[in-house]
Protein backbone atom coordinates (compact mmCIF):
# COMPACT_ATOMS: atom_id res chain seq x y z
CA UNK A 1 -81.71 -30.46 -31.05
CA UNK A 2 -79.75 -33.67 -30.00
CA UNK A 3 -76.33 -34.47 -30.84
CA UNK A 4 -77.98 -37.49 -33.29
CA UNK A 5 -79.89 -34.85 -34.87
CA UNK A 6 -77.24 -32.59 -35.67
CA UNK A 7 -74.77 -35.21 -36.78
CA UNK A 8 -77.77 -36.28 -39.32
CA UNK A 9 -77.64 -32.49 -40.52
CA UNK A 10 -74.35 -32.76 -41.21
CA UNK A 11 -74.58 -36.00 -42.93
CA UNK A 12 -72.45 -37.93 -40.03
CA UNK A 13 -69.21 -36.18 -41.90
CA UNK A 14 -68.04 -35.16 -38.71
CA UNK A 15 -68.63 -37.91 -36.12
CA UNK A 16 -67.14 -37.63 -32.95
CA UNK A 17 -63.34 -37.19 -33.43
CA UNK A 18 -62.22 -38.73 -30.31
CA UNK A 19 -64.88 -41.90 -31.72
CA UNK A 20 -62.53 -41.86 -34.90
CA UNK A 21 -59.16 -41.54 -32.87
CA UNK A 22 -60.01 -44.71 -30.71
CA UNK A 23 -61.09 -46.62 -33.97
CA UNK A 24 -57.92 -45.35 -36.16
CA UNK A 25 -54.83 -46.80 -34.27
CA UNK A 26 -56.54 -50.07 -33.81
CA UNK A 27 -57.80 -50.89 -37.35
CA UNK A 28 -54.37 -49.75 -38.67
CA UNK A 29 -52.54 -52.29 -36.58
CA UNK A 30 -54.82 -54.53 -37.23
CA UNK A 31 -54.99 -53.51 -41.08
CA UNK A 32 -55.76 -57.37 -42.85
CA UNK A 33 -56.03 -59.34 -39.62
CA UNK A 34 -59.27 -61.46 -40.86
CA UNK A 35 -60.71 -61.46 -36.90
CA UNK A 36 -63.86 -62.23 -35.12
CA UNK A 37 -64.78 -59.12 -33.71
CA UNK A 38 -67.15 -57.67 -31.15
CA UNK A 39 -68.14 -54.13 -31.75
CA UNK A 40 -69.86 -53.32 -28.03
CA UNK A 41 -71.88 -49.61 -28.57
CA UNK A 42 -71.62 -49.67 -32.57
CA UNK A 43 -72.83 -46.71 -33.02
CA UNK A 44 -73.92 -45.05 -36.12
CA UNK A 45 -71.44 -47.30 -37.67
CA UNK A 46 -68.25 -45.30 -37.87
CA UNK A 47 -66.13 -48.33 -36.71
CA UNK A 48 -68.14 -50.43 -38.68
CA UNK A 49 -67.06 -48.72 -41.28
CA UNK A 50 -63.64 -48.17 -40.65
CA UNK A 51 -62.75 -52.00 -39.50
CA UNK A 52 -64.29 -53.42 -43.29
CA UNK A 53 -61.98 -50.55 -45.15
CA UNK A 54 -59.30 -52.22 -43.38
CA UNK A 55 -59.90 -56.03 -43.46
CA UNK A 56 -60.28 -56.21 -40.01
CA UNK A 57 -62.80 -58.51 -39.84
CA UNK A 58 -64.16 -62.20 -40.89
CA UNK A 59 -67.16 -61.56 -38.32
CA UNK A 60 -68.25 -58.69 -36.89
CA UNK A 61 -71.02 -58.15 -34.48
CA UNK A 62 -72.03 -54.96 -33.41
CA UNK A 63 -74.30 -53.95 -30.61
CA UNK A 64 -75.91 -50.25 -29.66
CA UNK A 65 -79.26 -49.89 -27.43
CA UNK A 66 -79.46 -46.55 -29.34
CA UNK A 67 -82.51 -47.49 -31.87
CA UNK A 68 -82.08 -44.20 -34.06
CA UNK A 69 -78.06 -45.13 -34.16
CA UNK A 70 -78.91 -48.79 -34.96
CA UNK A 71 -80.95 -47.96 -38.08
CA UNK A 72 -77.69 -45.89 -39.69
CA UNK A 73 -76.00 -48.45 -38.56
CA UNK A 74 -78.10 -51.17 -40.17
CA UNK A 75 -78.35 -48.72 -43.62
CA UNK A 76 -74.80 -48.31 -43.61
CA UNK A 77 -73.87 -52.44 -43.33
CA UNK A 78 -76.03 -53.13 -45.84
CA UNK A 79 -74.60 -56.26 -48.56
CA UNK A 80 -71.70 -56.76 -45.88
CA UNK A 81 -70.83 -60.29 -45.62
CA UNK A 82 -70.25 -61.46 -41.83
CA UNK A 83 -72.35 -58.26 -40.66
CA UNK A 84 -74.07 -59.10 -37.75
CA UNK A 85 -75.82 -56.19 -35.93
CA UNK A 86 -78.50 -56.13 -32.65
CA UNK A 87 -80.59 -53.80 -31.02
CA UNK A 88 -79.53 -54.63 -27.77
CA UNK A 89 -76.93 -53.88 -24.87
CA UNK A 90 -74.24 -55.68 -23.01
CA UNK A 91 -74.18 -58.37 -22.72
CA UNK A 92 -76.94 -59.77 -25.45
CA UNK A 93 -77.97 -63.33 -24.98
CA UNK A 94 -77.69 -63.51 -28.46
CA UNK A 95 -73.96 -63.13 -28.12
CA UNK A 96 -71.73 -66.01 -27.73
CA UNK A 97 -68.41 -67.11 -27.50
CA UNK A 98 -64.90 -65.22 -27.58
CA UNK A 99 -63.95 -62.71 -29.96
CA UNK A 100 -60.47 -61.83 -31.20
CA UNK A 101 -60.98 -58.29 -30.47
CA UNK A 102 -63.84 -56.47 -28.37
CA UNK A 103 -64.09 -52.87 -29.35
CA UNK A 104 -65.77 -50.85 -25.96
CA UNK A 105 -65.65 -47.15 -27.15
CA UNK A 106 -67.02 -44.73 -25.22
CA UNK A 107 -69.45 -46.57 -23.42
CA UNK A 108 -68.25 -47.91 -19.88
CA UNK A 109 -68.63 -44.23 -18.65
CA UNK A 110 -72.42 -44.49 -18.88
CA UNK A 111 -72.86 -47.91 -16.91
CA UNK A 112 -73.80 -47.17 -13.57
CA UNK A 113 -71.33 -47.51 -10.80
CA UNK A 114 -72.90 -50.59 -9.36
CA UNK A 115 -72.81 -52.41 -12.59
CA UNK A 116 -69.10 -51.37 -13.57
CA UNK A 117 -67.55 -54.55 -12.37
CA UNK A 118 -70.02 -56.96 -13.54
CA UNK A 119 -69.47 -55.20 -17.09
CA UNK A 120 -65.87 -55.50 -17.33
CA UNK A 121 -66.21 -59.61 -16.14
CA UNK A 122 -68.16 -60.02 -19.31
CA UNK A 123 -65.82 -57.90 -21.40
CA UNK A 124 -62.75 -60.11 -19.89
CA UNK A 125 -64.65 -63.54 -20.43
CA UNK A 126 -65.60 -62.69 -24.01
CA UNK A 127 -61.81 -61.06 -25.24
CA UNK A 128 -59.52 -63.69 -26.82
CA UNK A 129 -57.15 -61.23 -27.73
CA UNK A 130 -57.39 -57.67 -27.59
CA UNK A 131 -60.04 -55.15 -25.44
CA UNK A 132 -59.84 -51.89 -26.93
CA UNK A 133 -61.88 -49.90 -24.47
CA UNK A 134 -62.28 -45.49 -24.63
CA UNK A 135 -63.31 -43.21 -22.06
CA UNK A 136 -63.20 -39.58 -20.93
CA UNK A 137 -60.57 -39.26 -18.36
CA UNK A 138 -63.17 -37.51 -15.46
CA UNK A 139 -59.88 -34.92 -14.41
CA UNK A 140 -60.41 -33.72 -18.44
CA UNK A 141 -63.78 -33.90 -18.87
CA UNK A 142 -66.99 -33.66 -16.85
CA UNK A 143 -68.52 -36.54 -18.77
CA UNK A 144 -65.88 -39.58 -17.82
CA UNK A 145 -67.20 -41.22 -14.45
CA UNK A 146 -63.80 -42.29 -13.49
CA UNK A 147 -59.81 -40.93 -13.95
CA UNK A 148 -57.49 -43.30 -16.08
CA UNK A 149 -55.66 -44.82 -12.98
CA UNK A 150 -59.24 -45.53 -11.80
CA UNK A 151 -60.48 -47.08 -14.76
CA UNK A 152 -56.59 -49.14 -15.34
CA UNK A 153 -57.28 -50.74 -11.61
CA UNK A 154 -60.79 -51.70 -12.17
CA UNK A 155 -59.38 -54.11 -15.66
CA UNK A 156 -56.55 -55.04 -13.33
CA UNK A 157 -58.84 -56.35 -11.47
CA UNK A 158 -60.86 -58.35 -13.89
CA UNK A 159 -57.57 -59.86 -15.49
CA UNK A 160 -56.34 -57.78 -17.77
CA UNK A 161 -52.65 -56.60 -18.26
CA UNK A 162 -53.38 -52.82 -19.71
CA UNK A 163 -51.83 -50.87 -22.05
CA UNK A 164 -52.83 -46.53 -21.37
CA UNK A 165 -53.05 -44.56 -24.65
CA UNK A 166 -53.92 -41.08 -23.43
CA UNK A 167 -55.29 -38.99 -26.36
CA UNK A 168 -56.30 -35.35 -25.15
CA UNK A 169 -59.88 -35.84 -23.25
CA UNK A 170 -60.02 -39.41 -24.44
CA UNK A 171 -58.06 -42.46 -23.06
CA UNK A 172 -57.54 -46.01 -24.72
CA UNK A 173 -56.86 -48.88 -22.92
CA UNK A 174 -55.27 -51.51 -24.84
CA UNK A 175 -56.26 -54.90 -22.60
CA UNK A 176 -55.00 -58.33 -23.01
CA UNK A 177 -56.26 -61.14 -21.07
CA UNK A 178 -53.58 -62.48 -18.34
């Protein structure tokens, strides 16, 4: 049985702490900001969720490749004003302009490594304010691809000055634009 699977079991009650963690500290600072935001690998919603309960957003689009994730997603959003949701990945044609903030939660460990750099580009061009971007550290876990100094260099390098949250197995990088 796949982790989807048993999270439906369990009626999505306990989604991914470290997914909640990296959502938490950002919609409470951002508690009533009224932003355009970019939700890059929605998933079943949990942010979604969590960035309406807090005024976070004006707009918000989210986008997750995951089809079985993107129907909660869409069931969970439904009667939201200034919901926007696709089936697609990063970047999405569909997509355009800057947002405020660009939420990137424990996704940049899948990309491959060629297509790393290409991936953060986008993520640089389309953040007007505030990148709030998750991964394992790979020295804590066997699932993150690269260790937090690693991953701090590569948005260095893409223009970012970068803030390092490090939250057990999970880091968040808190990027601004240069």
């Amino acid at each position: 049985m796949g982790e989807y699977e048993l999270l439906q079991r369990r009626k999505f009650r306990d989604y991914s702490v470290g997914h909640r963690r990296m959502y938490q500290g950002p919609c409470t600072l951002l508690a009533g900001a009224n932003a355009r935001v970019l939700d890059v690998g929605a998933g079943i919603g949990y942010g979604l969720a969590l960035l309406r309960e807090h005024g976070v957003f004006r707009e918000y689009v989210g986008l997750e490749p995951n089809p079985r994730a993107y129907a909660y997603t869409l069931e969970r959003s439904t009667g939201w004003e200034g919901v926007k949701l696709h089936n697609a990945s990063f970047p999405c044609p569909d997509v355009e302009g800057v947002f405020d903030h660009v939420f990137c939660i424990e996704v940049v460990e899948h990309l491959p490594p060629d297509g790393r750099g290409a991936f953060l580009e986008e993520l640089r061009r389309v953040t007007g304010k505030i990148l709030w971007l998750s991964t394992p550290d790979s020295r804590k876990s066997s699932h993150g691809a690269l260790s937090t100094p690693e991953w701090e260099k590569m948005l260095e390098g893409v223009g970012f000055r970068v803030v390092v949250v490090e939250e057990q197995w999970t880091t968040l990088f808190v990027c601004r634009p240069v």
